[in-house]
N, C-alpha and C. Protein backbone atom coordinates (compact mmCIF):
# COMPACT_ATOMS: atom_id res chain seq x y z
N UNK A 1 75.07 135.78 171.29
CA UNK A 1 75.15 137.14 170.78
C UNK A 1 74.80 137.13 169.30
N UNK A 2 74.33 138.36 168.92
CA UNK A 2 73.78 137.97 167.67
C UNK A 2 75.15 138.37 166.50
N UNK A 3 74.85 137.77 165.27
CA UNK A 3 76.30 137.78 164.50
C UNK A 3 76.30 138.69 163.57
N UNK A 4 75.10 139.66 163.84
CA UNK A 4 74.97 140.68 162.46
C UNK A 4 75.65 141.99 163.07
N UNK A 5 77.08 142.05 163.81
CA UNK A 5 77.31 143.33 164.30
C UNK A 5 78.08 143.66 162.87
N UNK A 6 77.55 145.29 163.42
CA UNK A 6 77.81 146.44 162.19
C UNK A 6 78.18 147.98 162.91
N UNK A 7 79.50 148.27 162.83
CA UNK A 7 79.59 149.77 163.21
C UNK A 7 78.56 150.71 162.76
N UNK A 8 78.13 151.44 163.46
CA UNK A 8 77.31 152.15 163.30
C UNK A 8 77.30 153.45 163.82
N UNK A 9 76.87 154.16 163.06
CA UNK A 9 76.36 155.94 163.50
C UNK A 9 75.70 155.91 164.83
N UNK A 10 74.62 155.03 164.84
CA UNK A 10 73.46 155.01 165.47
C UNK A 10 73.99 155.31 167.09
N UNK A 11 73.73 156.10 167.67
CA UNK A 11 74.00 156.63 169.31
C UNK A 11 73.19 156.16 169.89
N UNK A 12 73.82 155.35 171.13
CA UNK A 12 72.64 154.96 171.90
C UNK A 12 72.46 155.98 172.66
N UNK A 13 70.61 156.01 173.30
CA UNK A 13 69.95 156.94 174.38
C UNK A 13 70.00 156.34 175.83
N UNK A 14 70.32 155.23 176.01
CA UNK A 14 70.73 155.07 177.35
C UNK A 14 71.75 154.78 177.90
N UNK A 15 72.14 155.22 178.90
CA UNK A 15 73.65 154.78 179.42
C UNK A 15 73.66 153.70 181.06
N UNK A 16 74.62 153.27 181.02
CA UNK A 16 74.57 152.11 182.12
C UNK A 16 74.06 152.97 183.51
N UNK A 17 73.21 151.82 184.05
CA UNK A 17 72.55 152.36 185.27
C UNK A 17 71.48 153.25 185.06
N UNK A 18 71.04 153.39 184.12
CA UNK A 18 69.77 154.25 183.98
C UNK A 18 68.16 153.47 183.74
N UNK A 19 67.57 154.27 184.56
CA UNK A 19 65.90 153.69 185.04
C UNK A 19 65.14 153.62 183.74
N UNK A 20 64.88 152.10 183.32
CA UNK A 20 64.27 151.50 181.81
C UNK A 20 63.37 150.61 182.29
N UNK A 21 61.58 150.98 181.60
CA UNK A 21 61.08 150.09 181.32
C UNK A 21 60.38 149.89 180.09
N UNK A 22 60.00 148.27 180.07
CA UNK A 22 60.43 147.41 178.43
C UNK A 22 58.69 148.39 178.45
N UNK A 23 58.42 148.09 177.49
CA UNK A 23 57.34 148.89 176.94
C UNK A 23 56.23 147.39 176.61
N UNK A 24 55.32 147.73 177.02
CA UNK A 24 54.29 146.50 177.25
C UNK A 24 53.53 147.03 176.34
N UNK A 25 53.71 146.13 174.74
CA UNK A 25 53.20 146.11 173.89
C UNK A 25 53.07 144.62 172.94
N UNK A 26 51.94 144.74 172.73
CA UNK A 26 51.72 143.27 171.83
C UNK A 26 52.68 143.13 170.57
N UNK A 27 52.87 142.00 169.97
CA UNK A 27 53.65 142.69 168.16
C UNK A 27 53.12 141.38 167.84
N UNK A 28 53.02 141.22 166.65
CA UNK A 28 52.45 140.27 165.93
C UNK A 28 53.86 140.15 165.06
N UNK A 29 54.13 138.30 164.70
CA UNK A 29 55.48 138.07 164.41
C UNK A 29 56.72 137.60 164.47
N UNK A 30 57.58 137.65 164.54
CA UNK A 30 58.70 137.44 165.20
C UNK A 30 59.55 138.51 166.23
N UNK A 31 59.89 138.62 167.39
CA UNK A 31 59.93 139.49 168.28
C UNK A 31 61.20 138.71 169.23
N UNK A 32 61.96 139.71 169.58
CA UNK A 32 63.34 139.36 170.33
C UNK A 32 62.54 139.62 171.85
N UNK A 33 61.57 140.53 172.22
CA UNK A 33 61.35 140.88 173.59
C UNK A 33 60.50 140.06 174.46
N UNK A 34 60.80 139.28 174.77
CA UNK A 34 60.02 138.12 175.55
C UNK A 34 58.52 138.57 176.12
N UNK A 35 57.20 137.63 176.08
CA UNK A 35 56.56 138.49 176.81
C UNK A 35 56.42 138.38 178.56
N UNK A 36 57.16 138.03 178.89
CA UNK A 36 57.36 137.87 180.65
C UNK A 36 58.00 139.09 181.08
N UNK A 37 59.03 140.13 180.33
CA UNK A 37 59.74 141.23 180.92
C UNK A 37 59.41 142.51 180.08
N UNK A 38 57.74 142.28 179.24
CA UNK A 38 57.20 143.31 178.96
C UNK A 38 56.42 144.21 180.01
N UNK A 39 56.81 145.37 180.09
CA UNK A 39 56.56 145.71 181.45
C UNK A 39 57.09 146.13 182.30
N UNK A 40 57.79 145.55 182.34
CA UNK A 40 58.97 145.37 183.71
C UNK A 40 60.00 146.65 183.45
N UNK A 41 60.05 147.33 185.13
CA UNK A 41 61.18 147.80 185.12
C UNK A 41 62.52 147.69 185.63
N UNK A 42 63.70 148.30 184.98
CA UNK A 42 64.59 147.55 185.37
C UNK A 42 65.87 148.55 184.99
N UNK A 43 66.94 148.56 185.09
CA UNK A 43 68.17 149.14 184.92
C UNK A 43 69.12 148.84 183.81
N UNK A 44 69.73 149.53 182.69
CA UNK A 44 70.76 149.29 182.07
C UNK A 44 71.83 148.89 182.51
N UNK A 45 72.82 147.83 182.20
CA UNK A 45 73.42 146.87 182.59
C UNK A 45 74.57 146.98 181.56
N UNK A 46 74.38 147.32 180.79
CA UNK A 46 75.54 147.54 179.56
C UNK A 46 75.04 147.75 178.14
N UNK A 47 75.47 148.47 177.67
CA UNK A 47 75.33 148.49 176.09
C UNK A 47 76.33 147.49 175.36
N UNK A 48 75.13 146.64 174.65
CA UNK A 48 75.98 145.89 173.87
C UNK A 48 76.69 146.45 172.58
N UNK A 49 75.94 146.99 171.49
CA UNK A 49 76.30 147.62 170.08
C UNK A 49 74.79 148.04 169.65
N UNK A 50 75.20 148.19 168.26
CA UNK A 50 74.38 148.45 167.19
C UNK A 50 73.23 147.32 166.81
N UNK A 51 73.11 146.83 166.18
CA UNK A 51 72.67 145.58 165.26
C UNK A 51 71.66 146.48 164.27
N UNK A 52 71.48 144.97 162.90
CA UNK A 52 70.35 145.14 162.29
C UNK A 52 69.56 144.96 162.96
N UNK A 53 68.05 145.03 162.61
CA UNK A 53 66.97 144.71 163.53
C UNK A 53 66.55 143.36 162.96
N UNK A 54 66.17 142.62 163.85
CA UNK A 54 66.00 140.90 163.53
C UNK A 54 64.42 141.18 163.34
N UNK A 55 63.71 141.59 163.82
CA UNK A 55 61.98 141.82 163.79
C UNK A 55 61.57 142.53 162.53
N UNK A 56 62.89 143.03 161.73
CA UNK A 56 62.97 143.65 160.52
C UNK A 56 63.05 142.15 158.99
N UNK A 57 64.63 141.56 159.63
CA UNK A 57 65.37 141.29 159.20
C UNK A 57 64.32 139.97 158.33
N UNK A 58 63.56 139.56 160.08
CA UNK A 58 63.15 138.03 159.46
C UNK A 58 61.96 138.24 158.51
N UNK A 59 61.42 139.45 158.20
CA UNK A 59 60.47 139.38 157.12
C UNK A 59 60.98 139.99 155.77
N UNK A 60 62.22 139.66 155.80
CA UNK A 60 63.08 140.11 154.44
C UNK A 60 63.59 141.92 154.25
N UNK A 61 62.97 142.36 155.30
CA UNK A 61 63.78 143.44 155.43
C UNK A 61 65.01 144.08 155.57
N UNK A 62 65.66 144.52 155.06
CA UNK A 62 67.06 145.22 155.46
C UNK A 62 67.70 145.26 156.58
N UNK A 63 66.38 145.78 158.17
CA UNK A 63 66.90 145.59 159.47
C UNK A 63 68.06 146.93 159.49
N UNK A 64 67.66 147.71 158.65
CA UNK A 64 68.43 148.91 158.83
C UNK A 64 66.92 150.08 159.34
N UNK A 65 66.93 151.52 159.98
CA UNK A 65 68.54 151.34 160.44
C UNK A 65 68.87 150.18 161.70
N UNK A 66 70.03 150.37 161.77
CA UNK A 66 70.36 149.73 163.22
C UNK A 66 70.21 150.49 164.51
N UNK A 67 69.60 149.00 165.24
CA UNK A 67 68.97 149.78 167.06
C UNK A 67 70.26 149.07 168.01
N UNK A 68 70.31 150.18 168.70
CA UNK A 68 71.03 150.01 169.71
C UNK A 68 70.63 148.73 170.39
N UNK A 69 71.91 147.73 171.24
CA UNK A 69 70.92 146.63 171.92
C UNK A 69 71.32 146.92 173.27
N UNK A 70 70.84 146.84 174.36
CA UNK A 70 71.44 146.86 175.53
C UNK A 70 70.75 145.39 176.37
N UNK A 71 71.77 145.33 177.67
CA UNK A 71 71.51 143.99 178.45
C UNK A 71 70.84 144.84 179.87
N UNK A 72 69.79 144.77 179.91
CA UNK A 72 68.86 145.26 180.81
C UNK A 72 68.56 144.09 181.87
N UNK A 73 69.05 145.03 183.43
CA UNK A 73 68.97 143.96 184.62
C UNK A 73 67.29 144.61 185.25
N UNK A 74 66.79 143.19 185.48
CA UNK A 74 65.50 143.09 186.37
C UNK A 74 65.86 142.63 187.24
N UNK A 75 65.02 143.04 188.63
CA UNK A 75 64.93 141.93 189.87
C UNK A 75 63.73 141.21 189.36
N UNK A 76 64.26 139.94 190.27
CA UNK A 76 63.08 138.97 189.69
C UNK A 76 61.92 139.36 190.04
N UNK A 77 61.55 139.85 191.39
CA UNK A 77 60.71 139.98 192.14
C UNK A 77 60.05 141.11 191.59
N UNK A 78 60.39 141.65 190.43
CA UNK A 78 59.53 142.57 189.85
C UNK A 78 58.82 141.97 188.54
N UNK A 79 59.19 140.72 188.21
CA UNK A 79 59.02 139.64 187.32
C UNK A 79 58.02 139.13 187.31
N UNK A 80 58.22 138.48 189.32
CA UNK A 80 57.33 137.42 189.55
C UNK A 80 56.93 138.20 191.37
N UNK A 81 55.88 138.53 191.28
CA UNK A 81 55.59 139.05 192.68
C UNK A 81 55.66 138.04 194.06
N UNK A 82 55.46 137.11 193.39
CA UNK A 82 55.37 135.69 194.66
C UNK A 82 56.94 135.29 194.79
N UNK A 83 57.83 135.56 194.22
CA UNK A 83 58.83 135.58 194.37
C UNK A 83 59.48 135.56 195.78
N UNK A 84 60.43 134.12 196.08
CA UNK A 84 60.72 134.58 198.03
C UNK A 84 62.20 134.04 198.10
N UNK A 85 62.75 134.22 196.60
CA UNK A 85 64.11 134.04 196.51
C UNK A 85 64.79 135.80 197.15
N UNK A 86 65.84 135.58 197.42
CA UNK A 86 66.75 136.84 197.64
C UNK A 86 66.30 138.08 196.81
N UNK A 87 66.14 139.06 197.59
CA UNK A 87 65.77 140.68 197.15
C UNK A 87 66.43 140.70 196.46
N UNK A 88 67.76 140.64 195.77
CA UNK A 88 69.23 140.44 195.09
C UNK A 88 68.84 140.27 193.78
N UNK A 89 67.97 139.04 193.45
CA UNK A 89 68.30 137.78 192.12
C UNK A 89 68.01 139.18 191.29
N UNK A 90 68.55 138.66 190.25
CA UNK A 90 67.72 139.73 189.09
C UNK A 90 68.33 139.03 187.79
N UNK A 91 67.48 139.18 187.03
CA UNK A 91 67.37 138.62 185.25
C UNK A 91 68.08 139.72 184.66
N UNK A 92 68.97 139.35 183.29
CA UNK A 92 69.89 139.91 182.73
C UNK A 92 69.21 139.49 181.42
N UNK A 93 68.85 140.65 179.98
CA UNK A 93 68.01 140.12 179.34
C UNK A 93 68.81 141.46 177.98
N UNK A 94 68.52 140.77 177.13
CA UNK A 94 68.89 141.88 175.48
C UNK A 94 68.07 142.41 175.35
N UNK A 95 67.69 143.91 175.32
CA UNK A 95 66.49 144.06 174.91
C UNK A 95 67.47 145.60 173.97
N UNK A 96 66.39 145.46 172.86
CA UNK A 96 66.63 146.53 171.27
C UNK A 96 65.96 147.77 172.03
N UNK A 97 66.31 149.20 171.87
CA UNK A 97 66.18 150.27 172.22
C UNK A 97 64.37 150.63 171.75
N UNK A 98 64.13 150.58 170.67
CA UNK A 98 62.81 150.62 170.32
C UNK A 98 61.78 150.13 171.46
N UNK A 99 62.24 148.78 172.39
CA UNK A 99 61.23 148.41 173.41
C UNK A 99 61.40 149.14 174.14
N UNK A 100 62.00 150.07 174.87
CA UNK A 100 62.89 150.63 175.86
C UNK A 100 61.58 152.44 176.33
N UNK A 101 61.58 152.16 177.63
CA UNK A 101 61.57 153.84 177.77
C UNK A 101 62.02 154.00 178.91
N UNK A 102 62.30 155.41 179.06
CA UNK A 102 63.51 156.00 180.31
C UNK A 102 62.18 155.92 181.31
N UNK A 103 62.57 155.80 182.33
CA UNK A 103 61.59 155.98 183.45
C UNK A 103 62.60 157.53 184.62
N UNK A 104 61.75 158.11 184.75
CA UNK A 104 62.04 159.18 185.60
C UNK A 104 62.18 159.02 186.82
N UNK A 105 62.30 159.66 187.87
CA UNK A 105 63.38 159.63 188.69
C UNK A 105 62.33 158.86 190.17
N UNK A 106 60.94 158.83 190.06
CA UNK A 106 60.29 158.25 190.66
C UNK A 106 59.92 156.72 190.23
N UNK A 107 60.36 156.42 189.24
CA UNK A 107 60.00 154.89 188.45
C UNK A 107 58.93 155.02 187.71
């Protein structure tokens, strides 16, 4: 978990169980969002807190304001299509609100 928690104003926009996918975008840098679950959609799993932003932080930035972080569940099999483990498995992953978009009610 990361150690820069900070109460914050900042409201998160998603709430547990709601339809999220990571936003499939390149970044040049240092980057918390892996590129294997760019893309991918998947479900809110919990809100963790606030934080500074680390993609801020590590180029001497402030990392204010602070982004919401949440633990976003994937099935694997939306991961990895060849996938022939259990319909079930699914990846549990941090991802900062900025990667994040709501997906509507069709996916």
């Amino acid at each position: 978990m990361i150690s820069m928690v900070v109460n914050s104003a900042s409201s998160p926009k998603f709430h547990k169980g709601q339809k999220v996918q990571i936003i499939l975008e390149e970044s040049l840098g240092h980057c918390r969002t892996p590129l294997y679950v760019r893309g991918a959609s998947g479900e809110i799993a919990d809100y963790i807190g606030s934080y500074k932003n680390p993609e801020d932080l590590a180029y001497g930035g402030t990392g204010l304001p602070e982004s919401p972080l949440y633990w976003v569940e994937i099935k694997l099999s939306e991961l990895w299509h060849n996938y022939t483990g259990d319909s079930t498995d699914t990846l549990r992953v941090e991802v900062y609100e900025h990667w994040l978009r709501k997906l509507n009610k069709e996916g």
